[in-house]
C-alpha atoms as a PDB file:
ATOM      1  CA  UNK A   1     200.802 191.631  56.316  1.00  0.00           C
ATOM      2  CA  UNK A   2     197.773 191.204  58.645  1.00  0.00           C
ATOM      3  CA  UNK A   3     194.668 192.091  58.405  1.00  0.00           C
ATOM      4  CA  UNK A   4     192.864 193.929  61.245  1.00  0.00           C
ATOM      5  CA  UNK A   5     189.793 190.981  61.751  1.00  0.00           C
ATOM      6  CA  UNK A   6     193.023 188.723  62.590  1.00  0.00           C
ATOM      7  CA  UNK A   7     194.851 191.369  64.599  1.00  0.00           C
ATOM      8  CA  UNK A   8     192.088 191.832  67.043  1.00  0.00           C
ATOM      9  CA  UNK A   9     191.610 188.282  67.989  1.00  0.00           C
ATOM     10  CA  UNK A  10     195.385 187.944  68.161  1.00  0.00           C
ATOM     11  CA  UNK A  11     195.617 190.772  70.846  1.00  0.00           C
ATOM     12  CA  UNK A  12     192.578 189.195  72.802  1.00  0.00           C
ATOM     13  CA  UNK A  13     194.808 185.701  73.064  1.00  0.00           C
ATOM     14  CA  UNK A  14     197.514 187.283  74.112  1.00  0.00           C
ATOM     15  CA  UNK A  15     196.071 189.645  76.790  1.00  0.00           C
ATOM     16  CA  UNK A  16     193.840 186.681  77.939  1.00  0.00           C
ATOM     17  CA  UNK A  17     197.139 184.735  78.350  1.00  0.00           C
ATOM     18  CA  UNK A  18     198.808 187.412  80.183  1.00  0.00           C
ATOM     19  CA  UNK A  19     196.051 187.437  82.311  1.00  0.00           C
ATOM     20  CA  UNK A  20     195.926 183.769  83.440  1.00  0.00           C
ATOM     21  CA  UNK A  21     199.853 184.107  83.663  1.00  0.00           C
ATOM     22  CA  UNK A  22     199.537 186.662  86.536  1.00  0.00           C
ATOM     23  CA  UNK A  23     196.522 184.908  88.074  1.00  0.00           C
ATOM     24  CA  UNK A  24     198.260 181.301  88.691  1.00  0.00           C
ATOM     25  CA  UNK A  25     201.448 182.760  90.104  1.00  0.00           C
ATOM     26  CA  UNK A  26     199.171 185.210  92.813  1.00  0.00           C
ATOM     27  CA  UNK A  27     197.935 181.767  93.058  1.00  0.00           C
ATOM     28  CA  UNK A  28     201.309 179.567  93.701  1.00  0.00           C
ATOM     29  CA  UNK A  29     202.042 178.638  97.004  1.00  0.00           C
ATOM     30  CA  UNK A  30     205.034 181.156  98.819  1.00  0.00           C
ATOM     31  CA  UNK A  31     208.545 179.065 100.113  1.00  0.00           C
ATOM     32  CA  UNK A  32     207.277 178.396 103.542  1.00  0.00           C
ATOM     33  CA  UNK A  33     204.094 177.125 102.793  1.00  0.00           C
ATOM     34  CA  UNK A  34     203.472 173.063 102.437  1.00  0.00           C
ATOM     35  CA  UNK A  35     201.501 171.762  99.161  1.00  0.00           C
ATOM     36  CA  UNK A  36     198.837 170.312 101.884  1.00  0.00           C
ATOM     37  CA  UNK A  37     198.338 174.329 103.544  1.00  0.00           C
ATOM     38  CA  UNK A  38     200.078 175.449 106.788  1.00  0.00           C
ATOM     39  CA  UNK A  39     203.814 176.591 107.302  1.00  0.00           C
ATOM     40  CA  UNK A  40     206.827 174.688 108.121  1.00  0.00           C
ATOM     41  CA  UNK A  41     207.833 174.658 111.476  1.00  0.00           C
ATOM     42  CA  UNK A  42     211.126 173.556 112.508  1.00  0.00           C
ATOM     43  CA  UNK A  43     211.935 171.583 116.195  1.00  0.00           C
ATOM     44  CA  UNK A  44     213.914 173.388 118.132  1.00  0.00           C
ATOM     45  CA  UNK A  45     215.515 172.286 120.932  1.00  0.00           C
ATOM     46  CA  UNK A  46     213.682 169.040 121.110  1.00  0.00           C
ATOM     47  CA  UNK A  47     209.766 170.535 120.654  1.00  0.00           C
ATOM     48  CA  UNK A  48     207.322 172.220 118.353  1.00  0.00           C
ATOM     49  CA  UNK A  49     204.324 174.010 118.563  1.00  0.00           C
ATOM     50  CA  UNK A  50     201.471 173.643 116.345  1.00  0.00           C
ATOM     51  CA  UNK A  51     197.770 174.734 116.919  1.00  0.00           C
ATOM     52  CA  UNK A  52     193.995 173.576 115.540  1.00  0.00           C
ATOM     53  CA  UNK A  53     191.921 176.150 114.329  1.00  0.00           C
ATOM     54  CA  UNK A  54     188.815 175.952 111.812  1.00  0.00           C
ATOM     55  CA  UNK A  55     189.671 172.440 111.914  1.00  0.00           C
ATOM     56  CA  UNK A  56     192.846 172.805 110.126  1.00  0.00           C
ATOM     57  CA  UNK A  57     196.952 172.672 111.756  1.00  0.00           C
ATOM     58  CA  UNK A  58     198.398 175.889 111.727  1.00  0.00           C
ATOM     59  CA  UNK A  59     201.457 174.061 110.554  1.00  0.00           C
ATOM     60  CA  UNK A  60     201.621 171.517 107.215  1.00  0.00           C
ATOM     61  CA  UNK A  61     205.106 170.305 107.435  1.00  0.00           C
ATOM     62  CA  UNK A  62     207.243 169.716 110.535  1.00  0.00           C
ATOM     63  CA  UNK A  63     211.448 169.734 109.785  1.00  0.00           C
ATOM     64  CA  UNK A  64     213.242 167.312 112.324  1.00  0.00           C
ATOM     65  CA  UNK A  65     216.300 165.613 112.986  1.00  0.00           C
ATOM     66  CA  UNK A  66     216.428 161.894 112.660  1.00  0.00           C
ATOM     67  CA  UNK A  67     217.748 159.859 115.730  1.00  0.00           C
ATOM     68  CA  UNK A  68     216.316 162.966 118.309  1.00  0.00           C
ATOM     69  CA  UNK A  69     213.124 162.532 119.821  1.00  0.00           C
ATOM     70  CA  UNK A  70     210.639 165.341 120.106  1.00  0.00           C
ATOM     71  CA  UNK A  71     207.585 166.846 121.914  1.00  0.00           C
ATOM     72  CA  UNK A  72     205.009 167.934 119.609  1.00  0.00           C
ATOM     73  CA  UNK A  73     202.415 170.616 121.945  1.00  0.00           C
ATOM     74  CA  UNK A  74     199.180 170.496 119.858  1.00  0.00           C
ATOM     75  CA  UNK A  75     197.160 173.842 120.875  1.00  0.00           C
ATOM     76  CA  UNK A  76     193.339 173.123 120.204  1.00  0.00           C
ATOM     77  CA  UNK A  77     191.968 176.405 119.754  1.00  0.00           C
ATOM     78  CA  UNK A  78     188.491 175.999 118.701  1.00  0.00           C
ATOM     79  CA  UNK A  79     185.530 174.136 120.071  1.00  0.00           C
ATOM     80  CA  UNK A  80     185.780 171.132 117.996  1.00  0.00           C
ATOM     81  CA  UNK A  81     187.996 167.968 119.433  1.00  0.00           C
ATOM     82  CA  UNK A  82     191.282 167.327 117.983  1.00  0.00           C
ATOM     83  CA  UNK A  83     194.267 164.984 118.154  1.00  0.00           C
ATOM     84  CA  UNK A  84     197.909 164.887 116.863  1.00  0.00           C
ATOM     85  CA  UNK A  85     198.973 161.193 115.617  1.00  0.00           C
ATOM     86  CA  UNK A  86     202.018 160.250 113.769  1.00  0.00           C
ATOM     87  CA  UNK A  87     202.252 157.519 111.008  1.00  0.00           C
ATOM     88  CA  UNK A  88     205.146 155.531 108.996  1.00  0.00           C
ATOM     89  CA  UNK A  89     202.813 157.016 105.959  1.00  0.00           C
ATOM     90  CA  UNK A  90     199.196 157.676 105.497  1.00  0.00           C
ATOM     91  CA  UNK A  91     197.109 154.582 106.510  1.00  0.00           C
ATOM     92  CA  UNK A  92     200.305 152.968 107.408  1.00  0.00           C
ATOM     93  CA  UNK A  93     201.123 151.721 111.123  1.00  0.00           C
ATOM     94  CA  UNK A  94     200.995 154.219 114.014  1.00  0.00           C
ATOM     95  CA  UNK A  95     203.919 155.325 115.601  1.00  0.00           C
ATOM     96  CA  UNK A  96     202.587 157.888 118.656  1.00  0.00           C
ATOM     97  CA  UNK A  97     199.100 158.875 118.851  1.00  0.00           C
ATOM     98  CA  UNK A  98     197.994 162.003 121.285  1.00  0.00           C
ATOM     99  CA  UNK A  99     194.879 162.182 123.381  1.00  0.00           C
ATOM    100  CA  UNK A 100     191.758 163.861 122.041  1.00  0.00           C
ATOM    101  CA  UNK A 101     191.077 167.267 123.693  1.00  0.00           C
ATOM    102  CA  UNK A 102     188.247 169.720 123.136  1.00  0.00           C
ATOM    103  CA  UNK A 103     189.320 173.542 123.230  1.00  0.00           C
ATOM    104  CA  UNK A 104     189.421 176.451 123.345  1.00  0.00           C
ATOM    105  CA  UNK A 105     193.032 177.054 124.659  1.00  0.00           C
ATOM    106  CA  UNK A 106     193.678 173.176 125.481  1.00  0.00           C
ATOM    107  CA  UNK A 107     197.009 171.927 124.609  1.00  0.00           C
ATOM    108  CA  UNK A 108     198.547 168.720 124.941  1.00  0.00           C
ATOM    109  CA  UNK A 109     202.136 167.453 124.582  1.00  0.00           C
ATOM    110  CA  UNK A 110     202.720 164.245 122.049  1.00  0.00           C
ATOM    111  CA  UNK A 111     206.151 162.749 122.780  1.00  0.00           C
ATOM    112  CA  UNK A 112     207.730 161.620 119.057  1.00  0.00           C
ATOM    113  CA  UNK A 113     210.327 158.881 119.552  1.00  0.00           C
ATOM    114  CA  UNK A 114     213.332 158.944 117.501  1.00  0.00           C
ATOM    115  CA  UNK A 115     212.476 159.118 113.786  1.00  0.00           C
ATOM    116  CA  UNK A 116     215.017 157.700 110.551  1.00  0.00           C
ATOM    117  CA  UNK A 117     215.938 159.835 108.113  1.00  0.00           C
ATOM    118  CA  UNK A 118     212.594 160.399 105.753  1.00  0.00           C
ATOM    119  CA  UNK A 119     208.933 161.159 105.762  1.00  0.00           C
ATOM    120  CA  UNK A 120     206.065 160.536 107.734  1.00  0.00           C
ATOM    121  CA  UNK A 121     202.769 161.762 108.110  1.00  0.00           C
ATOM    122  CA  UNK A 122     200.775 163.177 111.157  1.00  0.00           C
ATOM    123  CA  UNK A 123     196.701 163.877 111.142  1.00  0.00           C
ATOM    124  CA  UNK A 124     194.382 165.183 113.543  1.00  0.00           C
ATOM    125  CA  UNK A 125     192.419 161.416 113.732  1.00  0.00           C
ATOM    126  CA  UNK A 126     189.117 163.214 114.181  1.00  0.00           C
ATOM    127  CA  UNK A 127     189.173 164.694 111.449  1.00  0.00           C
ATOM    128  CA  UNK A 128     191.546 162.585 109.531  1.00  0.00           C
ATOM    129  CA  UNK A 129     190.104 163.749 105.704  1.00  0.00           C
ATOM    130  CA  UNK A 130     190.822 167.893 106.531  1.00  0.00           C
ATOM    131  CA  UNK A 131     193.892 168.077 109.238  1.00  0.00           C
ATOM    132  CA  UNK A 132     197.159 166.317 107.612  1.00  0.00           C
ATOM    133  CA  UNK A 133     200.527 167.094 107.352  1.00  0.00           C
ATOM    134  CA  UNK A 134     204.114 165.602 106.868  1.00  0.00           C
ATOM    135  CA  UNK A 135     207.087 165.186 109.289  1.00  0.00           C
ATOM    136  CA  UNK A 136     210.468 165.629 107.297  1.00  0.00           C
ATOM    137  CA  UNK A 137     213.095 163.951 109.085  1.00  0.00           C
ATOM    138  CA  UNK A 138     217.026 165.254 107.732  1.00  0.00           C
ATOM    139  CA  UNK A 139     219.661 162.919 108.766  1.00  0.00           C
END
């Protein structure tokens, strides 16, 4: 039998954990969201669209096709200059690496060659510490 000083404390635990239980799952990130922010966009028909805003991509992960090249139309629409760049992994060799434009409403295309199956990563070079993402290539 328990006494009510241990009941209370009991009932605050477990209302404090039910509390934090519905907090961190508000807080888990939905299906088509990437761990690094942004959605996953998918090429279609050989190009993509992503756009630069508050100096982050729109889009975190971009779902390709290995052995099919793609066009990659970065939309800059904010003040600040941005790039799209594509590497074998992050600090690893460059693969295609887009001009720098300055928005609003700029856009410029980046042609990707033909990727393996796997994953790369992509960055804004300007601001290579806040705009990253990952290219999934599906063979």
């Amino acid at each position: 039998m328990s006494t009510p000083s241990a009941t209370l404390p009991r009932a605050a635990l477990l209302l404090f954990s039910g509390i934090l239980a519905v907090g961190l799952a508000a807080c888990a990130p939905s299906g088509d969201a990437s761990p690094g922010g942004g959605e996953t966009v998918t090429v279609a028909n050989g190009a993509v669209e992503i756009s630069a805003d508050d100096l982050a991509f729109n889009a975190g992960v971009i779902e390709a096709t290995a052995g099919e090249p793609f066009t990659v139309t970065l939309v800059n629409n904010e003040s600040q200059p941005h790039n799209f760049a594509v590497y074998t992994e992050e600090g690893g060799d460059v693969i295609v690496q887009g001009e720098i434009i300055t928005g609003p409403d700029q856009s410029t295309p980046v042609e990707v060659p033909a990727l393996e199956a796997g994953e790369y990563f992509f960055v804004c070079d300007v601001h290579a510490t806040e705009m990253t993402g990952t290219i999934v290539v599906s063979g």
